[in-house]
Protein backbone atom coordinates (compact mmCIF):
# COMPACT_ATOMS: atom_id res chain seq x y z
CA UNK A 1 55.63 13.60 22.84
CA UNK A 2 58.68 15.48 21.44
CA UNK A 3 60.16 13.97 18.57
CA UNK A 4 62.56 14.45 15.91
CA UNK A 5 63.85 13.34 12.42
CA UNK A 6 65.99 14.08 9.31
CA UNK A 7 65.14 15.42 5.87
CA UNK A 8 67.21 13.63 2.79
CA UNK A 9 65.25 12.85 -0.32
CA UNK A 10 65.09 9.53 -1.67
CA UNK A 11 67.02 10.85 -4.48
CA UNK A 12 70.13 11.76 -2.24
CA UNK A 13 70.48 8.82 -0.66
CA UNK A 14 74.12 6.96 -1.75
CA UNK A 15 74.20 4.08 -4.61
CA UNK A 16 76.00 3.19 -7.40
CA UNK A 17 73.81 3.63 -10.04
CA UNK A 18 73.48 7.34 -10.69
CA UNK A 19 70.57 8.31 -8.20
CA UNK A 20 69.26 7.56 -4.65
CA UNK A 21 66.58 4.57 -4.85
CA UNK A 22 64.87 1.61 -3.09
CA UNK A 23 68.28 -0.20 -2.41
CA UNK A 24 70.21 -1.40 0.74
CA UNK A 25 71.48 2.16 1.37
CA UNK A 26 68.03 2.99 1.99
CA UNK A 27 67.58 0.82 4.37
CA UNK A 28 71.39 1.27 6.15
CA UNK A 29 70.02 4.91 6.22
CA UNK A 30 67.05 3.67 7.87
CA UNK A 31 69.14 2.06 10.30
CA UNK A 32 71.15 4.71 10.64
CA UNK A 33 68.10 7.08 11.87
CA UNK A 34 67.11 4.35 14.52
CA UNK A 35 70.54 4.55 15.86
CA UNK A 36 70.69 8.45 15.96
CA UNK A 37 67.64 8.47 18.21
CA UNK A 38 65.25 9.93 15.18
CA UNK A 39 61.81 8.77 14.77
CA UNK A 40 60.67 10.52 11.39
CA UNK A 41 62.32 10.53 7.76
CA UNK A 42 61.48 13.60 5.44
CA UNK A 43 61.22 12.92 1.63
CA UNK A 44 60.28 15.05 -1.22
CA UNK A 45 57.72 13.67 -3.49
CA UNK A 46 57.96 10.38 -5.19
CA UNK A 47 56.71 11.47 -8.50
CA UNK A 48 57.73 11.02 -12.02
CA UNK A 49 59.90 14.23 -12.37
CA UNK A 50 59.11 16.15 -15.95
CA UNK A 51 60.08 19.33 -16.57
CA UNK A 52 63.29 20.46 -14.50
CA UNK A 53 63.60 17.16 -12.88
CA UNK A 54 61.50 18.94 -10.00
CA UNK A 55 59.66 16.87 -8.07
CA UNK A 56 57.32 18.97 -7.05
CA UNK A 57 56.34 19.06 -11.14
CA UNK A 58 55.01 15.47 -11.65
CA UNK A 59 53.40 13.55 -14.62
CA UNK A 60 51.13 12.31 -12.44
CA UNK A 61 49.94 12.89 -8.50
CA UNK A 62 49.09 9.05 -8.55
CA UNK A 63 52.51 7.56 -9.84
CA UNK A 64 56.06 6.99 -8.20
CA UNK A 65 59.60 7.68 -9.79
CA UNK A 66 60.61 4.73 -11.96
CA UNK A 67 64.15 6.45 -11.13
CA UNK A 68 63.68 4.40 -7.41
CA UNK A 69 63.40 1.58 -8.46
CA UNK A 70 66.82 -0.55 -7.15
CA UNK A 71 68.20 -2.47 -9.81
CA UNK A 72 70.28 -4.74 -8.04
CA UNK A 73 66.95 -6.15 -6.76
CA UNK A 74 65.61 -6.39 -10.41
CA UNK A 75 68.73 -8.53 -10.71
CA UNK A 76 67.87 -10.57 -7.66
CA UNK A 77 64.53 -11.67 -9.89
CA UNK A 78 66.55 -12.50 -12.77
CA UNK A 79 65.72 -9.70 -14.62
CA UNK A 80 68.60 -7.96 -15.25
CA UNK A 81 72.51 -9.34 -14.43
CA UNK A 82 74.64 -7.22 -12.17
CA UNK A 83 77.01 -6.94 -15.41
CA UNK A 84 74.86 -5.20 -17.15
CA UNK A 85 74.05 -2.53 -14.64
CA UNK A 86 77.48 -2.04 -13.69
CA UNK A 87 78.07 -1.39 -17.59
CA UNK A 88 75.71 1.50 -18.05
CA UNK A 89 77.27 5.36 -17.47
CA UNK A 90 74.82 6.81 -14.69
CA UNK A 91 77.93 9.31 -14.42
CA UNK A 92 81.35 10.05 -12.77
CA UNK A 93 80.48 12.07 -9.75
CA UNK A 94 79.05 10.24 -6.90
CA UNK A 95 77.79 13.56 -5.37
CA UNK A 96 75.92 14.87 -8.30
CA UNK A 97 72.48 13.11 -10.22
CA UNK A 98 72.98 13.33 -13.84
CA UNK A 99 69.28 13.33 -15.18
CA UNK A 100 70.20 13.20 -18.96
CA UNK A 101 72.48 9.92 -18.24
CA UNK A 102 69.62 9.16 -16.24
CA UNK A 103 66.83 9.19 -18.85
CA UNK A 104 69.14 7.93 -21.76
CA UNK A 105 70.81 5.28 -19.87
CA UNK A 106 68.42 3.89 -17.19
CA UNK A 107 65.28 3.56 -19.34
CA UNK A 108 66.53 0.82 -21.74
CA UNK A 109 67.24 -1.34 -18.71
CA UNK A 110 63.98 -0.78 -17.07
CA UNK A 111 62.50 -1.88 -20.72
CA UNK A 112 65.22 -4.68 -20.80
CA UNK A 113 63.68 -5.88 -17.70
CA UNK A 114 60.52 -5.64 -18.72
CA UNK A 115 60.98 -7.58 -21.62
CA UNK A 116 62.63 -10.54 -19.87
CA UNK A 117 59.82 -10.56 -17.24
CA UNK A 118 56.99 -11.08 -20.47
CA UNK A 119 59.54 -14.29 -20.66
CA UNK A 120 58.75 -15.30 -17.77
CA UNK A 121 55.07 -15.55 -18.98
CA UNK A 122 53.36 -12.53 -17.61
CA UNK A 123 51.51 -10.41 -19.52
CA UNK A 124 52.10 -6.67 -20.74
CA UNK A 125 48.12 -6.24 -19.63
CA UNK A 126 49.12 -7.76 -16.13
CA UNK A 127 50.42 -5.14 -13.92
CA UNK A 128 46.94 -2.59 -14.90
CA UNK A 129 44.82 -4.70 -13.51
CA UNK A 130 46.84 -4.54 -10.06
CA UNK A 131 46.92 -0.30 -10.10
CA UNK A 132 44.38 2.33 -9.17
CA UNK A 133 42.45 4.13 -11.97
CA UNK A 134 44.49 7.22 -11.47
CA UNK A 135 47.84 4.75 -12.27
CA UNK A 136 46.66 3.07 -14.91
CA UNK A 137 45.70 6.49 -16.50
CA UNK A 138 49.49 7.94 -15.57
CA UNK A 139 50.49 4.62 -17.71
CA UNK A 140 48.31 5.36 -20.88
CA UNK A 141 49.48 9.35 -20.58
CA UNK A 142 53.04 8.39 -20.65
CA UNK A 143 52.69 5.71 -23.46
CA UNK A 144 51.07 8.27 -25.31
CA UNK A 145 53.61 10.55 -24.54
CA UNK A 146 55.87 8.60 -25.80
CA UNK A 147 54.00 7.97 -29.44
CA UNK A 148 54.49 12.15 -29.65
CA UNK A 149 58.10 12.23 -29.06
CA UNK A 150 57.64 13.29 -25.96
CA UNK A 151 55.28 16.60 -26.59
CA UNK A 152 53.26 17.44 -23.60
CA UNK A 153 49.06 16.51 -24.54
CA UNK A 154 48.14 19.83 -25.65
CA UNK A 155 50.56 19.13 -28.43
CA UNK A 156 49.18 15.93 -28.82
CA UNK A 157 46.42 15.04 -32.06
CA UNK A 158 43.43 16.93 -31.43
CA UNK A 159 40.73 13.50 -31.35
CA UNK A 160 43.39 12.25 -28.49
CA UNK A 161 44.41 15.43 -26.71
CA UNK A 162 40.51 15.63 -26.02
CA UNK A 163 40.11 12.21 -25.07
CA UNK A 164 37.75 11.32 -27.49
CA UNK A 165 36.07 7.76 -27.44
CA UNK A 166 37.42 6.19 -30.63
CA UNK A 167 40.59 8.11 -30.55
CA UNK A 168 40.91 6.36 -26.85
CA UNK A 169 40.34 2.62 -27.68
CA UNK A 170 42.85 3.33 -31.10
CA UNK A 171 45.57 4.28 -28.53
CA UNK A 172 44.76 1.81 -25.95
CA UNK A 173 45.11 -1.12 -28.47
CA UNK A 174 47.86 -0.25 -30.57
CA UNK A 175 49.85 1.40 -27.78
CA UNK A 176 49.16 -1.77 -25.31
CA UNK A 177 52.45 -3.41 -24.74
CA UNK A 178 53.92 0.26 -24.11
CA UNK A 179 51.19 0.70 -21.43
CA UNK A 180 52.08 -2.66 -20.06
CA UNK A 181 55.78 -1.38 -19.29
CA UNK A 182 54.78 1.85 -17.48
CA UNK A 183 52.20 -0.47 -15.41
CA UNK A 184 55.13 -3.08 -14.83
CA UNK A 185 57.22 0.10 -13.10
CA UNK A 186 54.72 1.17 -11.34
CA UNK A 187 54.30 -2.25 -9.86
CA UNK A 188 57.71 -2.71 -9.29
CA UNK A 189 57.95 1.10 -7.67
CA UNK A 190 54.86 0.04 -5.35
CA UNK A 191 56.46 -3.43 -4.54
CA UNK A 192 59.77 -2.04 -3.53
CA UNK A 193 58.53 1.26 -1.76
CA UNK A 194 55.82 -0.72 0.05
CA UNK A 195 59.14 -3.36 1.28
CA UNK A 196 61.26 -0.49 2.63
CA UNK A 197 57.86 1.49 4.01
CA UNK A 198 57.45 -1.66 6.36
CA UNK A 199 60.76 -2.14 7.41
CA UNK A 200 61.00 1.85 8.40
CA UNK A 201 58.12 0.56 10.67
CA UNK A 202 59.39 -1.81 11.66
CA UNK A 203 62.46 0.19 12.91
CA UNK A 204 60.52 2.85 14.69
CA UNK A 205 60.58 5.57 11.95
CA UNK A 206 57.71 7.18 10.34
CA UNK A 207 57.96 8.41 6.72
CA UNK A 208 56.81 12.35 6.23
CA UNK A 209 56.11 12.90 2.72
CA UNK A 210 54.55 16.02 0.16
CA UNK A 211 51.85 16.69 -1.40
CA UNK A 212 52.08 19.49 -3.87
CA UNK A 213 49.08 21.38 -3.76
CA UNK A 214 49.54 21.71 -7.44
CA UNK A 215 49.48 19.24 -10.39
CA UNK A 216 51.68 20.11 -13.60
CA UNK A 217 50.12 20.86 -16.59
CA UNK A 218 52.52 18.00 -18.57
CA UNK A 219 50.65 15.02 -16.85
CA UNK A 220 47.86 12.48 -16.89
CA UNK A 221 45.99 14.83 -13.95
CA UNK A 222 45.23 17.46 -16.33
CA UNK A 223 45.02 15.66 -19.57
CA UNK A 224 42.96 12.93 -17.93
CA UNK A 225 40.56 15.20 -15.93
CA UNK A 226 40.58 18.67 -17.44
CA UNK A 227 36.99 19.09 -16.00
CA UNK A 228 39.12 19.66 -12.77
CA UNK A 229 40.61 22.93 -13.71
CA UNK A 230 40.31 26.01 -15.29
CA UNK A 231 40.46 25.48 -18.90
CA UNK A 232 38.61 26.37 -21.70
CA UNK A 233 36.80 24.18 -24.67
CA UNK A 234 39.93 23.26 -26.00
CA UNK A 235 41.61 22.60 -22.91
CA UNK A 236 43.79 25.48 -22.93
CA UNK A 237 44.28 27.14 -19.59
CA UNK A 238 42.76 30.48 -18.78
CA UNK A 239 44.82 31.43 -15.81
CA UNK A 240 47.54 29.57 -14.13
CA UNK A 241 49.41 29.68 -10.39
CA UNK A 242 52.35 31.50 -8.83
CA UNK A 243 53.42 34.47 -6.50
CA UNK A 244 52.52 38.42 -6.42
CA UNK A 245 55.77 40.32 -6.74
CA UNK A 246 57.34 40.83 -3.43
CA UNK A 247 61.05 41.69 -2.07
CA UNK A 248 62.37 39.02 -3.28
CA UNK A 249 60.89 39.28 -7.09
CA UNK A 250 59.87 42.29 -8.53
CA UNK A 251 57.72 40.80 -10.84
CA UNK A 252 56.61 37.88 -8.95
CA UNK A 253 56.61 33.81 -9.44
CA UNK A 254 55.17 32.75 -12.74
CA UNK A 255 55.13 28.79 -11.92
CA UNK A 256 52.24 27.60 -14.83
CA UNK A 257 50.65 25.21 -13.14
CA UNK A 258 46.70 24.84 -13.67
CA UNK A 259 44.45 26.25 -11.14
CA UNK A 260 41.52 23.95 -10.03
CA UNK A 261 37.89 24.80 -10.53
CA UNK A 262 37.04 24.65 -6.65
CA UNK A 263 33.33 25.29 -7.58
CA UNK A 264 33.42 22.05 -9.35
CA UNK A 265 35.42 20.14 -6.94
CA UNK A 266 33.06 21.18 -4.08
CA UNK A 267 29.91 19.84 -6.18
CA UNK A 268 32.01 16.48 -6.39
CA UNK A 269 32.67 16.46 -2.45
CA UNK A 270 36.27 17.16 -3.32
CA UNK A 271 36.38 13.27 -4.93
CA UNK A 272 39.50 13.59 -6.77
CA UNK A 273 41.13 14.87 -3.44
CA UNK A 274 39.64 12.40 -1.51
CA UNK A 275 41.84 9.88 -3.90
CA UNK A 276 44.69 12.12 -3.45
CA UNK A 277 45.09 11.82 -0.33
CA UNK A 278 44.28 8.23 -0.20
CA UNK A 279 47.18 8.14 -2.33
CA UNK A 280 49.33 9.90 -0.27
CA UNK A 281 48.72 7.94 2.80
CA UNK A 282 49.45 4.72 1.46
CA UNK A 283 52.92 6.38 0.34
CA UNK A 284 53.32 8.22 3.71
CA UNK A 285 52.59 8.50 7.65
CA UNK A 286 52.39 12.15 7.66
CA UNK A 287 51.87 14.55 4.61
CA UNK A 288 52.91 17.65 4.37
CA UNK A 289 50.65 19.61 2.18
CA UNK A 290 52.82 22.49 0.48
CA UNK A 291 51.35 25.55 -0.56
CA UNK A 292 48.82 25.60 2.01
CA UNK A 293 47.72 28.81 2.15
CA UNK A 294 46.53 28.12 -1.61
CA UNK A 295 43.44 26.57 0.04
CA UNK A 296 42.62 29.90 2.13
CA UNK A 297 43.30 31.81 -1.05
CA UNK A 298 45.32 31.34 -4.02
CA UNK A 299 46.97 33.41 -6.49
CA UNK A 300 45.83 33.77 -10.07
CA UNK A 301 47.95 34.76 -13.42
CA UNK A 302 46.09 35.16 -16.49
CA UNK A 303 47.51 32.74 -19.22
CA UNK A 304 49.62 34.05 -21.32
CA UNK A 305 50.86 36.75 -19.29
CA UNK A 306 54.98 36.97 -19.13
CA UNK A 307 55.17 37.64 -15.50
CA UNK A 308 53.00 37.46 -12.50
CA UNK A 309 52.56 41.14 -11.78
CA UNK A 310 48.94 41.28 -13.34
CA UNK A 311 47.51 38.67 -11.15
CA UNK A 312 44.96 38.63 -8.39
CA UNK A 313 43.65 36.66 -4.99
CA UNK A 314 40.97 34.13 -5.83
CA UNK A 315 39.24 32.25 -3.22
CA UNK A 316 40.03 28.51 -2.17
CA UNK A 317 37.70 26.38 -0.65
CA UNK A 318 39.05 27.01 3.04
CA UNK A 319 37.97 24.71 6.02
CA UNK A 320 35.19 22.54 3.96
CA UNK A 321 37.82 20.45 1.96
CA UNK A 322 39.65 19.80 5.54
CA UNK A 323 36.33 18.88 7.07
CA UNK A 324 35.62 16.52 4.15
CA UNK A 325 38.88 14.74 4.36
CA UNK A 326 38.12 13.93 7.95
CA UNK A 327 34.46 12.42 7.20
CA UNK A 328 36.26 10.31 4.94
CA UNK A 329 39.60 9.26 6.79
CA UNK A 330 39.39 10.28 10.01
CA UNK A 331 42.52 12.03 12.09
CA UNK A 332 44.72 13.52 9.37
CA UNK A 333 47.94 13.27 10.37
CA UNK A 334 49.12 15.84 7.96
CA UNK A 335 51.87 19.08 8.77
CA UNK A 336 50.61 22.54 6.88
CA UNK A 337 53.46 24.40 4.82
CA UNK A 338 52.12 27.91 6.15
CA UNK A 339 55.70 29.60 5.06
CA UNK A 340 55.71 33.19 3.72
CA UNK A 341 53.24 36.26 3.52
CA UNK A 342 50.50 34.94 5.82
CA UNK A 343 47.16 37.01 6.02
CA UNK A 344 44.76 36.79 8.98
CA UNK A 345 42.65 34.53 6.91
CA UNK A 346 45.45 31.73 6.34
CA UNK A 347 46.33 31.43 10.04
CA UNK A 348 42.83 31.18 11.04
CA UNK A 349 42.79 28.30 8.62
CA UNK A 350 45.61 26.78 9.99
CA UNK A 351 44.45 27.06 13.51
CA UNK A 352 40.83 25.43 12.68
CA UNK A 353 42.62 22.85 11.00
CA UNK A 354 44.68 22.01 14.09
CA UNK A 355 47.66 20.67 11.44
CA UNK A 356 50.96 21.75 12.72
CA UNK A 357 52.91 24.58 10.78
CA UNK A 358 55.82 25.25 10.17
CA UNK A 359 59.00 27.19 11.91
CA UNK A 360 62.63 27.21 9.88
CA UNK A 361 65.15 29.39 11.74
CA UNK A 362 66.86 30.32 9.10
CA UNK A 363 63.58 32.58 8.43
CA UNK A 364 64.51 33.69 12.37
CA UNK A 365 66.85 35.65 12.28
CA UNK A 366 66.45 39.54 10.28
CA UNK A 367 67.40 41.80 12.59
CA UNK A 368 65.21 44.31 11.32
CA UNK A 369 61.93 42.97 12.52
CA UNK A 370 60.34 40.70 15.20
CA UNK A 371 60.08 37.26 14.09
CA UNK A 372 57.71 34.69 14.01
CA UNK A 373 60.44 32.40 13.31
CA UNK A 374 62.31 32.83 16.71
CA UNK A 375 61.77 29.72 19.28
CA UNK A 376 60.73 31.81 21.94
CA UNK A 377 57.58 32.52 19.89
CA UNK A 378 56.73 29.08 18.90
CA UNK A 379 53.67 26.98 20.39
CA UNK A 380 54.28 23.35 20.77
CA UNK A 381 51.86 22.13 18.03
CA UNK A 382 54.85 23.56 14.95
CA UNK A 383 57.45 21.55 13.48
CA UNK A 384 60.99 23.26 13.52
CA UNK A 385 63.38 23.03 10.80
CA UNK A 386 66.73 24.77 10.18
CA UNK A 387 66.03 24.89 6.57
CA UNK A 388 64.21 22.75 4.00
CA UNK A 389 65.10 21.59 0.48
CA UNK A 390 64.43 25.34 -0.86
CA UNK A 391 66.39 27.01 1.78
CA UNK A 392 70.09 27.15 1.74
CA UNK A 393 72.33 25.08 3.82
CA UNK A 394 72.71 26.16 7.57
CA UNK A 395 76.52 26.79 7.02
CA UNK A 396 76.11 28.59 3.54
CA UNK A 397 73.18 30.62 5.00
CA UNK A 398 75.73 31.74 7.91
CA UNK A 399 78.53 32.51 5.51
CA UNK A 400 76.22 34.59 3.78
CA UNK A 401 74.70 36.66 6.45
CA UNK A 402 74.94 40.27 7.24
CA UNK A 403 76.78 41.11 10.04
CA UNK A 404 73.81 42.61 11.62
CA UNK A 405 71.76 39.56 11.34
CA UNK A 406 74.73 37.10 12.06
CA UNK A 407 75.56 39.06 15.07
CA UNK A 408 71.16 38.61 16.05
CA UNK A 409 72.30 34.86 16.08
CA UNK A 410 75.03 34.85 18.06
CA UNK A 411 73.39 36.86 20.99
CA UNK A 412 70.71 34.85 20.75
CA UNK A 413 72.08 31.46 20.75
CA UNK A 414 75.33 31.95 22.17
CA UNK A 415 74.94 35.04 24.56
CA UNK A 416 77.33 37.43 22.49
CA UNK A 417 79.99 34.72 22.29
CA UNK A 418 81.98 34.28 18.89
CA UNK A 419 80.83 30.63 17.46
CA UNK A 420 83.45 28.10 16.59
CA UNK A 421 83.54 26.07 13.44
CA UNK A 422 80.62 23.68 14.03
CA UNK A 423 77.70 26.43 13.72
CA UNK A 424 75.50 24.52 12.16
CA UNK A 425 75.61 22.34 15.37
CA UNK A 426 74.36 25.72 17.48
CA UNK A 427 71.63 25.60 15.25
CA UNK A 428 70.39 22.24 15.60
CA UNK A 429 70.44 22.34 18.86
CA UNK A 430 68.41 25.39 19.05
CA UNK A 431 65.67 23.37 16.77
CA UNK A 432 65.86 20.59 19.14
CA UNK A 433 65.81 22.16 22.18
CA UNK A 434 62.45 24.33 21.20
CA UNK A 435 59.02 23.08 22.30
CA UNK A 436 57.85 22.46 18.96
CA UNK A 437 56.74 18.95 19.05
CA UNK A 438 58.52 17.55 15.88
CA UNK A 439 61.93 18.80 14.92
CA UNK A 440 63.50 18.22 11.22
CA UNK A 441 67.13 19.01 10.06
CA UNK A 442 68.38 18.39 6.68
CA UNK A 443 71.03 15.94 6.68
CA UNK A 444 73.61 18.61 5.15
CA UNK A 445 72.84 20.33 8.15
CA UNK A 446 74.25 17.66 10.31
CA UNK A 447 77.33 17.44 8.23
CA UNK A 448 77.88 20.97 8.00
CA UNK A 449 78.19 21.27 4.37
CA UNK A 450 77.91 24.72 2.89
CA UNK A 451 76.11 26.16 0.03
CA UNK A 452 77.44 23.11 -2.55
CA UNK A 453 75.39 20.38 -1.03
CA UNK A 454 72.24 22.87 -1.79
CA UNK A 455 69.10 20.75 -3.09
CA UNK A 456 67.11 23.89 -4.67
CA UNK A 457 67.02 27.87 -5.60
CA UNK A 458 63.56 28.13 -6.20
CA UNK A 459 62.83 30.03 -9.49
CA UNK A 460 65.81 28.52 -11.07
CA UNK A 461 66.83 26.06 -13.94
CA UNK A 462 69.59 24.02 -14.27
CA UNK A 463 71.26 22.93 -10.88
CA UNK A 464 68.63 21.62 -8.67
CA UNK A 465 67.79 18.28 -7.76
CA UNK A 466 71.31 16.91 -7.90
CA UNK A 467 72.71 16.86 -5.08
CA UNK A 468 73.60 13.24 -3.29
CA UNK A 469 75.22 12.58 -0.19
CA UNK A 470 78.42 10.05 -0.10
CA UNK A 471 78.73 6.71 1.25
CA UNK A 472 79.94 7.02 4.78
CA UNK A 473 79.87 10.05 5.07
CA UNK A 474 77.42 10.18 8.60
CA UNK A 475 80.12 8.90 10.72
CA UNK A 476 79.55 6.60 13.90
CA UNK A 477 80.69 9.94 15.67
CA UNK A 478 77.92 11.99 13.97
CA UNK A 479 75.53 9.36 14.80
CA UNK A 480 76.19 9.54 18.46
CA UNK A 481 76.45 13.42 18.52
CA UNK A 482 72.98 12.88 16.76
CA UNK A 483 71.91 10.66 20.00
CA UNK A 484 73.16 12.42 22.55
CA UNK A 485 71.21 15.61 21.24
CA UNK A 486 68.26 13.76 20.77
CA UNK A 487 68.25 12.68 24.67
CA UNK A 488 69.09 15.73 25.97
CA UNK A 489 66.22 17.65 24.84
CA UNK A 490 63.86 14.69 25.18
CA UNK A 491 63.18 13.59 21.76
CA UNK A 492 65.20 10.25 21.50
């Protein structure tokens, strides 16, 4: 069955307070998918965001973004009063997330909620009871967090940084009621997510979501199982993940995260994964696992070191973690983000897997070499994008082409002939008309926006995250354009 969908993260969905959440734009977007003949809507993770505001840097694998949670239905419950969201500065620019405003502004009427919902005669203890082990640990880490200004745990008091027993049940009692308020967002997160995960079913549309395949080292994962990865007595890391140098980086990705002890997680029949995944499915229909060639092999930088040129190829645990997953859950509907530098070894993977990778055209079109990337290469068991949320727009990717390459696209899609202004459109219909099964386009695409309405430079500080889209702004005449292209290459 050929399908396709759209890719828009929850966080760039429209709203008037500050960020994209779990409110009626969500489900007007929803709506608005049905109508443009989609069947699948791509998120980025739902995670806590720490450091950057990346989502793909978490506090915990097993916790959603309190930042999602829609306020005007906190006010429905009596709560909160519409007056006093309106009232808060979540910032001037409806196209741009201001996370500072964000964290300063939001959180005080999250914990005025939470306060007036004790009123109501539940109890701070209430909402732990109702959350998975992995939660209720994400609630303690962040509680504890707090108590240290903030500090990630290896900063943390040395009896509590290494979890020890008295240090523990000190925490856990004196630090209860601040527990109790993580637990009451993350029952309010998994309350509201679960409401507008149902009604996307209910419409026809499937939700694809991430899995990073690594944790951060600021979060409960690593503080609350640090048997899981490679550190040392005192819980310091002894190497860390990222990228050899390449083309593109002389000196290579240094990204920090821990690496996992796969000897150990093979001994455990890969348990925490198991509940990862778990996880993930309740949040999502499809996963797509990022990183995935990490699990053929994965790259490893001594700590310490200032770039990533020193580091070397370690092996993952390959085709036994896949093979596990499916004794435990079955058919794994899950698409494999097999982007980059591929060896022999990583597409074997990905073909004994059977997962779907992935094709993005903007990867197409170098005029210098054969590509993978071009649709007359592509199998029907891929998913095509134009770009995803690390790639460039479709329209600032043109504008920034060499003329050698942009002149590759045009014979290619348009037989020589000089495109007009709607390129972007040339592109989605080349996605859509491929035979890969599933076909994604970033809604910027759709809209043509150029290199403004980017969502992330990877490797870069600062910018990323923000961008939103505006109210209204996928016309009726979109949505039908949308349709009609849909039909025409058999995925509506």
């Amino acid at each position: 069955m050929r399908e396709c969908g759209m890719l828009l993260p929850v966080a760039s969905l429209p709203s008037k307070y500050g960020i994209g959440a779990f409110s009626k734009e969500a489900y007007e977007f929803i709506d608005l998918l049905k109508k443009a003949g989609q069947q699948y809507w791509q998120i980025l993770p739902l995670g806590p965001t720490g450091y950057g505001d990346s989502p793909y840097q978490s506090f915990s694998a097993f916790a959603g973004n309190p930042y999602f949670i829609d306020l005007d239905e906190l006010a429905a419950e009596g709560l909160l009063t519409i007056a006093e969201c309106e009232a808060v500065d979540f910032g001037d620019d409806p196209r741009d997330i201001d996370y500072e405003k964000m964290y300063y502004n939001r959180f005080p009427l999250l914990r005025k909620a939470y306060g007036r919902w004790k009123e109501q005669g539940h109890t701070p203890d209430g909402p732990e009871r109702h959350l998975g082990e992995e939660t209720a640990g994400y609630c303690f880490y962040m509680a504890v967090k707090d108590h240290f200004k903030g500090k990630s745990w290896i900063s943390w008091d040395e009896d509590i940084r290494l979890r020890k027993e008295e240090a523990v049940s000190r925490y856990e009692k004196e630090l209860s009621d601040e527990i109790g308020f993580y637990g009451f967002l993350q029952m309010k997160f998994e309350e509201q997510w679960s409401r507008l995960k149902s009604y996307a079913g209910e419409q026809g549309i499937r939700i694809i979501g991430d899995i990073p395949i690594y944790v951060a080292f600021d979060s409960a994962d690593s503080w609350f199982h640090p048997e899981l990865f490679q550190f040392d007595e005192t819980c310091e890391p002894v190497a860390v993940a990222g990228c050899p140098p390449d083309g593109f980086s002389a000196t290579g990705q240094l990204w920090g995260n821990p690496l996992y002890r796969w000897d150990y997680h093979g001994k455990t029949g890969y348990e925490w994964w198991m509940k990862r995944m778990e996880y993930s499915f309740r949040l999502y229909d499809v996963v797509r696992v990022d990183h995935f060639r990490g699990f053929d092999e994965y790259y490893s930088i001594p700590a310490g070191s200032e770039n990533a040129v020193h580091g070397t190829w370690e092996k993952g645990p390959g085709i036994d973690i896949f093979n596990k997953m499916r004794e435990r859950f079955g058919t794994l509907d899950i698409i494999a983000e097999d982007l980059g530098f591929l060896t022999p070894s990583v597409l074997k993977l990905v073909k004994d897997t059977g997962f779907p990778g992935m094709k993005v055209l903007e990867f197409a079109f170098d005029s210098r070499e054969e590509s993978d990337y071009l649709p007359h290469n592509y199998t029907q068991n891929c998913v095509v994008y134009t770009g995803t949320h690390d790639n460039n727009t479709i329209r600032g990717w043109y504008e920034e082409l060499s003329q050698e390459d942009r002149q590759l696209s045009i014979d290619y899609m348009n037989n020589g002939r000089t495109p007009g202004e709607e390129i972007h459109w040339d592109f989605v219909r080349l996605a859509l008309a491929s035979v890969a099964k599933l076909a994604v386009v970033p809604v910027q695409d759709y809209l043509g926006l150029s290199a403004e309405a980017r969502i992330n430079v990877p490797s870069t500080l600062g910018k990323n995250w923000r961008w939103r889209m505006v109210s209204g702004e996928i016309t009726e005449e979109i949505v039908e354009k949308c349709r009609k292209i849909a039909r025409l290459y058999g995925r509506a």
